[in-house]
C-alpha atoms as a PDB file:
ATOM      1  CA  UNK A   1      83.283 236.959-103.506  1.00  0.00           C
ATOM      2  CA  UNK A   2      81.316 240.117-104.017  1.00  0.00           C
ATOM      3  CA  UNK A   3      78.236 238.458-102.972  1.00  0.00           C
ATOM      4  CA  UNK A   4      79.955 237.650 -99.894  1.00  0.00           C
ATOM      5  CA  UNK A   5      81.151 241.462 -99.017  1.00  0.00           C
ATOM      6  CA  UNK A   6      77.783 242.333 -99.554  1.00  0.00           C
ATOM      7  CA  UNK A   7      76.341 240.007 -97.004  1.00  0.00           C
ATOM      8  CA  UNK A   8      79.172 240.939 -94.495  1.00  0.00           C
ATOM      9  CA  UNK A   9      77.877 244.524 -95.053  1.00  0.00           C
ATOM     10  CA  UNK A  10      74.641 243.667 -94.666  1.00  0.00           C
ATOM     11  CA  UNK A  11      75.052 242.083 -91.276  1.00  0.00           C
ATOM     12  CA  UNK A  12      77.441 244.493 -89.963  1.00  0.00           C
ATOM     13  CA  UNK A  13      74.962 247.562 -90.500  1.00  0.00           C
ATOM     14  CA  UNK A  14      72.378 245.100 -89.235  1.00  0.00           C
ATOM     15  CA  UNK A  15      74.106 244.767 -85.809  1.00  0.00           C
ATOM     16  CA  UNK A  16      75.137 248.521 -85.317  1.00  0.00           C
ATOM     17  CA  UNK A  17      71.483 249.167 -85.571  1.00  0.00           C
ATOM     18  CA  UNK A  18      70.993 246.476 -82.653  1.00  0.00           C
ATOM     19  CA  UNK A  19      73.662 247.884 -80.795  1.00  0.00           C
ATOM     20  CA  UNK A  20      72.266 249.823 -77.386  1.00  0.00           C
ATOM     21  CA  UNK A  21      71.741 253.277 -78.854  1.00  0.00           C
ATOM     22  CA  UNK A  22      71.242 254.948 -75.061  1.00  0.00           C
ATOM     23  CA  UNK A  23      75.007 255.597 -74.725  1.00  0.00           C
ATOM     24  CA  UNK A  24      75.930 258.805 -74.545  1.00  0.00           C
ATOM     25  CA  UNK A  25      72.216 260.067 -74.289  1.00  0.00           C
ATOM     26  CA  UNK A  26      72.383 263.513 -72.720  1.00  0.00           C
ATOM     27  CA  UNK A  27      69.078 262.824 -70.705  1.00  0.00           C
ATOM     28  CA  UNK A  28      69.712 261.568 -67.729  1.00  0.00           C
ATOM     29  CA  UNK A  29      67.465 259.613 -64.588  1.00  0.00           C
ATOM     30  CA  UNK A  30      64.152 257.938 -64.240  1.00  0.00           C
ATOM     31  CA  UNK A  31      61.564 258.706 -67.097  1.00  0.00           C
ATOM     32  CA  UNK A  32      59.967 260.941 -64.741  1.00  0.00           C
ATOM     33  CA  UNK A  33      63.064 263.178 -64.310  1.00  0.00           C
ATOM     34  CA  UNK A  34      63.724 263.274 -68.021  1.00  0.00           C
ATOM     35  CA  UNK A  35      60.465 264.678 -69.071  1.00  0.00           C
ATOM     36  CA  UNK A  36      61.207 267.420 -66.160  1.00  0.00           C
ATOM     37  CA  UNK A  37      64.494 267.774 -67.957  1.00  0.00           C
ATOM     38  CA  UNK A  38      62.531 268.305 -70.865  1.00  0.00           C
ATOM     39  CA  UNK A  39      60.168 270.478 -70.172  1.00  0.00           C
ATOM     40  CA  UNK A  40      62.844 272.468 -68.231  1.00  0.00           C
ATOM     41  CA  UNK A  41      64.667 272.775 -71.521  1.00  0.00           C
ATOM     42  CA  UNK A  42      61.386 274.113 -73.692  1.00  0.00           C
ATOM     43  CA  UNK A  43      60.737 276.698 -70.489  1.00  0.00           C
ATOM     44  CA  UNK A  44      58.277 278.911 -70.203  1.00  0.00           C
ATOM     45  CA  UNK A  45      56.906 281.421 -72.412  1.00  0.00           C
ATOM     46  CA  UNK A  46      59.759 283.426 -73.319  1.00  0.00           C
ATOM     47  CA  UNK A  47      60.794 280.917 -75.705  1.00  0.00           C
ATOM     48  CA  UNK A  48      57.236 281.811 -77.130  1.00  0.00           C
ATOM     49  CA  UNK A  49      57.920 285.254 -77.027  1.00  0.00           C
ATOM     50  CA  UNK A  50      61.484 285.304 -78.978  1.00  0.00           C
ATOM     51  CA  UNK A  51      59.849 283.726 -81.694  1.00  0.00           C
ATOM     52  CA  UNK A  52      56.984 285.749 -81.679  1.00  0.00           C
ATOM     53  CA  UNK A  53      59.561 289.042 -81.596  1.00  0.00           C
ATOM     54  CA  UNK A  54      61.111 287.407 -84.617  1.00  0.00           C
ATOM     55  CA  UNK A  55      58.373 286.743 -86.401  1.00  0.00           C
ATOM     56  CA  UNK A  56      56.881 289.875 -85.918  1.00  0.00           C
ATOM     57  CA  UNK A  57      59.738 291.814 -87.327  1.00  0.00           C
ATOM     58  CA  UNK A  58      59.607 289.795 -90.500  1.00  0.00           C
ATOM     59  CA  UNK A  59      56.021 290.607 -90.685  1.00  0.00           C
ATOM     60  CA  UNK A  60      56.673 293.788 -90.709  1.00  0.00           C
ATOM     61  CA  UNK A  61      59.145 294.372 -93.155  1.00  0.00           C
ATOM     62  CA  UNK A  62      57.237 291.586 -95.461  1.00  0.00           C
ATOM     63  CA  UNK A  63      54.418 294.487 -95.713  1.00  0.00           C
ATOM     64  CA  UNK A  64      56.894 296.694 -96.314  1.00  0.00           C
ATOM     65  CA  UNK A  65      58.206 294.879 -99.598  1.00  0.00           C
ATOM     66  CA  UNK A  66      54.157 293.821-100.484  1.00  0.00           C
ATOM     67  CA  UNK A  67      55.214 289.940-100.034  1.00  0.00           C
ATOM     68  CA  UNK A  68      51.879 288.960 -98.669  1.00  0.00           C
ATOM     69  CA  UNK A  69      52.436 285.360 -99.162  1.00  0.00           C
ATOM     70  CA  UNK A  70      55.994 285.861 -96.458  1.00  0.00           C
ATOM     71  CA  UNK A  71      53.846 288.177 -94.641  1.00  0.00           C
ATOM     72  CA  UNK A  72      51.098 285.365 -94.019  1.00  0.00           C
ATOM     73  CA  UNK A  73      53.910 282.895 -93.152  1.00  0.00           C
ATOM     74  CA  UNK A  74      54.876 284.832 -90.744  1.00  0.00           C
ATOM     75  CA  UNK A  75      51.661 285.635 -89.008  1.00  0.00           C
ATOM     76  CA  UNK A  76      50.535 281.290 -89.205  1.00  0.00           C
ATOM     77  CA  UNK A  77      54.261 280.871 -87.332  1.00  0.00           C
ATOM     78  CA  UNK A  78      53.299 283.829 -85.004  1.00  0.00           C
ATOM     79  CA  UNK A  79      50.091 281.756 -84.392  1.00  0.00           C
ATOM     80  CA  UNK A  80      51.848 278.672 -84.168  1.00  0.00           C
ATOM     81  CA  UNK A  81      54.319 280.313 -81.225  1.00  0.00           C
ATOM     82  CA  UNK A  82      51.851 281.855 -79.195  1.00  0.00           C
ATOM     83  CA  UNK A  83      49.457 278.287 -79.135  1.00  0.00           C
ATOM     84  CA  UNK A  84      52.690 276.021 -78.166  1.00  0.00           C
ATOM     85  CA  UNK A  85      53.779 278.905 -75.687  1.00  0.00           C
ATOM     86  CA  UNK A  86      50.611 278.348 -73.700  1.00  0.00           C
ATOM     87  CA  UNK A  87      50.616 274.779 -74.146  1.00  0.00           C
ATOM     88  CA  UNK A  88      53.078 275.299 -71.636  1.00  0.00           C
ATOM     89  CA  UNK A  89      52.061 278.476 -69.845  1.00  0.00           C
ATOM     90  CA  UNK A  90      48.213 278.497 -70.164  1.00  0.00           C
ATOM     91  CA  UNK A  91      47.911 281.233 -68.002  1.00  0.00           C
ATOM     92  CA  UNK A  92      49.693 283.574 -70.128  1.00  0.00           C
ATOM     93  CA  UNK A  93      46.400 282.406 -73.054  1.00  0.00           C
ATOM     94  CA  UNK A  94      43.525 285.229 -71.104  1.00  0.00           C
ATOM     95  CA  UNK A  95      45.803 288.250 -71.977  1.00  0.00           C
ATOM     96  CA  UNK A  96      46.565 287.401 -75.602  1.00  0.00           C
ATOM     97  CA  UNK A  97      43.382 286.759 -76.373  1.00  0.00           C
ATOM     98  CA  UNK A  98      42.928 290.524 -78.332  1.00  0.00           C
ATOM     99  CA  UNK A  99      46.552 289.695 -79.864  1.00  0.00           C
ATOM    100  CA  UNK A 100      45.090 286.169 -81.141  1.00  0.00           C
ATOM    101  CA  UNK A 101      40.944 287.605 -82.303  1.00  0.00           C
ATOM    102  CA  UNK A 102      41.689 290.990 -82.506  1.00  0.00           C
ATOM    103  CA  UNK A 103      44.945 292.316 -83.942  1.00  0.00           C
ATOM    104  CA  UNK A 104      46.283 288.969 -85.780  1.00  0.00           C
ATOM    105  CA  UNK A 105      42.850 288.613 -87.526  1.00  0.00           C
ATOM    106  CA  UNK A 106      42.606 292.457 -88.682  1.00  0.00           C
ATOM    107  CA  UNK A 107      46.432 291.933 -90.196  1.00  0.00           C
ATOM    108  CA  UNK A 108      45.448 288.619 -91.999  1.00  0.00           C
ATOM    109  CA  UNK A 109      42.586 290.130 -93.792  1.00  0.00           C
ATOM    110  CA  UNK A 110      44.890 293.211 -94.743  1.00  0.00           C
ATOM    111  CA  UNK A 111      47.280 290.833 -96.161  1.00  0.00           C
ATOM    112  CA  UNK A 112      44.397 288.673 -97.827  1.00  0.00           C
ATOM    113  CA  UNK A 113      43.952 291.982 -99.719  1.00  0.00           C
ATOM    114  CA  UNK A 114      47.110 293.096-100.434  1.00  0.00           C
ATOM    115  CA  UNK A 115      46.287 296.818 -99.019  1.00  0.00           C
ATOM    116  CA  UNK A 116      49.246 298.298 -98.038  1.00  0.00           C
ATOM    117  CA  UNK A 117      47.401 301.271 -96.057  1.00  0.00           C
ATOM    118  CA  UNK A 118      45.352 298.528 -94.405  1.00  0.00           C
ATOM    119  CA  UNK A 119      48.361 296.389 -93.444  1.00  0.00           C
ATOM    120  CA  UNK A 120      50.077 299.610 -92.016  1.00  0.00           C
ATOM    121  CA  UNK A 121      47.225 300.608 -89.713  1.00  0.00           C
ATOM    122  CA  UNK A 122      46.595 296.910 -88.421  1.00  0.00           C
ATOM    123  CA  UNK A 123      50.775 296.451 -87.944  1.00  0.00           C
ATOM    124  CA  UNK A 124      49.831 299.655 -85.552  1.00  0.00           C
ATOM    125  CA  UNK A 125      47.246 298.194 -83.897  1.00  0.00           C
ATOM    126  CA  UNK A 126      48.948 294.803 -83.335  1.00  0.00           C
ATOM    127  CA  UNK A 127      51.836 296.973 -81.755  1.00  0.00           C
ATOM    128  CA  UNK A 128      49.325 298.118 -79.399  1.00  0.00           C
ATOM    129  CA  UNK A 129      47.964 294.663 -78.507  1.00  0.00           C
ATOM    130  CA  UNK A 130      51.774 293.410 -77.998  1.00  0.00           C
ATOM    131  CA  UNK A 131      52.377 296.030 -75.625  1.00  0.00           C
ATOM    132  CA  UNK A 132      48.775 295.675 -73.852  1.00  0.00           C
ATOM    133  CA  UNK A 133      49.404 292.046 -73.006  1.00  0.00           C
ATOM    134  CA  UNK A 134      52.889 292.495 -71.822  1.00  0.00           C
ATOM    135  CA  UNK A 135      50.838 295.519 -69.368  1.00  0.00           C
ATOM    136  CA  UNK A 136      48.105 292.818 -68.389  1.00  0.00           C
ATOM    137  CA  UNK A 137      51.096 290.289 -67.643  1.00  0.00           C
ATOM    138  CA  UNK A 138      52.837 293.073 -65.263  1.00  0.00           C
ATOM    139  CA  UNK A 139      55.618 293.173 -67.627  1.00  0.00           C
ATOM    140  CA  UNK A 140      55.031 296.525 -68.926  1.00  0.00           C
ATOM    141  CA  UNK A 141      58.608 297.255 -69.552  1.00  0.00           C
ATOM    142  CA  UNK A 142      58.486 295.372 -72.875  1.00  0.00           C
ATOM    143  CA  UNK A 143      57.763 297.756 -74.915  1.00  0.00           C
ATOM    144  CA  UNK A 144      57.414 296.407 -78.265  1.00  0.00           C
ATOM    145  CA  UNK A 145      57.670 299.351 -80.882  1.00  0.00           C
ATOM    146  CA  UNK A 146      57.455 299.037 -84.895  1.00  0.00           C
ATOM    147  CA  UNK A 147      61.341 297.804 -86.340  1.00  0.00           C
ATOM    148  CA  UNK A 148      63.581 299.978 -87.458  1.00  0.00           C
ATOM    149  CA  UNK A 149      66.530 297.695 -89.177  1.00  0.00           C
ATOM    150  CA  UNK A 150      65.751 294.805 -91.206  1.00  0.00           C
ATOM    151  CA  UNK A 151      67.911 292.203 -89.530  1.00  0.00           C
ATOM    152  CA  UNK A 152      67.023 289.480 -92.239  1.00  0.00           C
ATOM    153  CA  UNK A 153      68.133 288.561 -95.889  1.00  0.00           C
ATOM    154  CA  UNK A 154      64.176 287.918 -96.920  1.00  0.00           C
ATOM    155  CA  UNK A 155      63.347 290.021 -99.557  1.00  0.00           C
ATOM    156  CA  UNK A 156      60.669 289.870-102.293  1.00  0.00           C
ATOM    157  CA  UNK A 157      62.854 289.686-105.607  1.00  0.00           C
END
């Protein structure tokens, strides 16, 4: 008998998984439409750029607490943002292009070092760049200046 429920258990999780798993999907049209849908969804760059605003606060304050292995995280995910962001706006890629061999590398090698004074004065510079590429993108009123509240619960210890 317990051989049996097993079987019967078997075969009914067999069928749900054969069962048409497209209802209900919230995508809907021709494949062409959904990928618009899609990529509609993901948007433009600003997605890029909330991240990036995140990320860049939590850089900050990792500095500030000398947790240079969160502080790397955060500027590989900074990275990481700003290369998917032009995946879908490429033409945003020209005036980052300080931010990305400029300012992010001069930060990395402070934090590679553990320097403090070093991490401060690149964190200044990379300010800068932030606020030069917003300038070159004719959105100079996003001024990007250095955090003054810690919004997250990261901490080192």
């Amino acid at each position: 008998m317990q051989r049996l429920v097993y079987i019967l258990l078997f075969l009914l999780s067999f069928y749900s998984c054969q069962q048409n798993t497209t209802q209900g999907k919230w995508i809907k049209g021709s494949q062409k439409e959904q990928l618009e849908i899609i990529e509609w969804q993901f948007r433009g760059f600003d997605k890029a750029m909330v991240e990036t605003d995140y990320r860049y606060q939590e850089l900050y304050w990792a500095g500030k607490d000398k947790n240079w292995e969160y502080a790397n995280y955060s500027v590989q995910k900074i990275k990481k943002a700003m290369i998917t962001g032009f995946q879908r706006r490429p033409k945003r890629e020209a005036s980052a292009h300080e931010f990305l061999t400029i300012a992010l590398p001069e930060i990395q090698k402070a934090i590679d070092l553990k320097d403090s004074i070093a991490f401060n004065l690149a964190f200044d510079k990379l300010t800068i760049s932030c606020n030069t590429c917003h300038a070159l993108e004719k959105m100079p009123f996003f001024i990007i200046k250095t955090p003054l509240h810690r919004h997250s619960s990261i901490r080192k210890n």
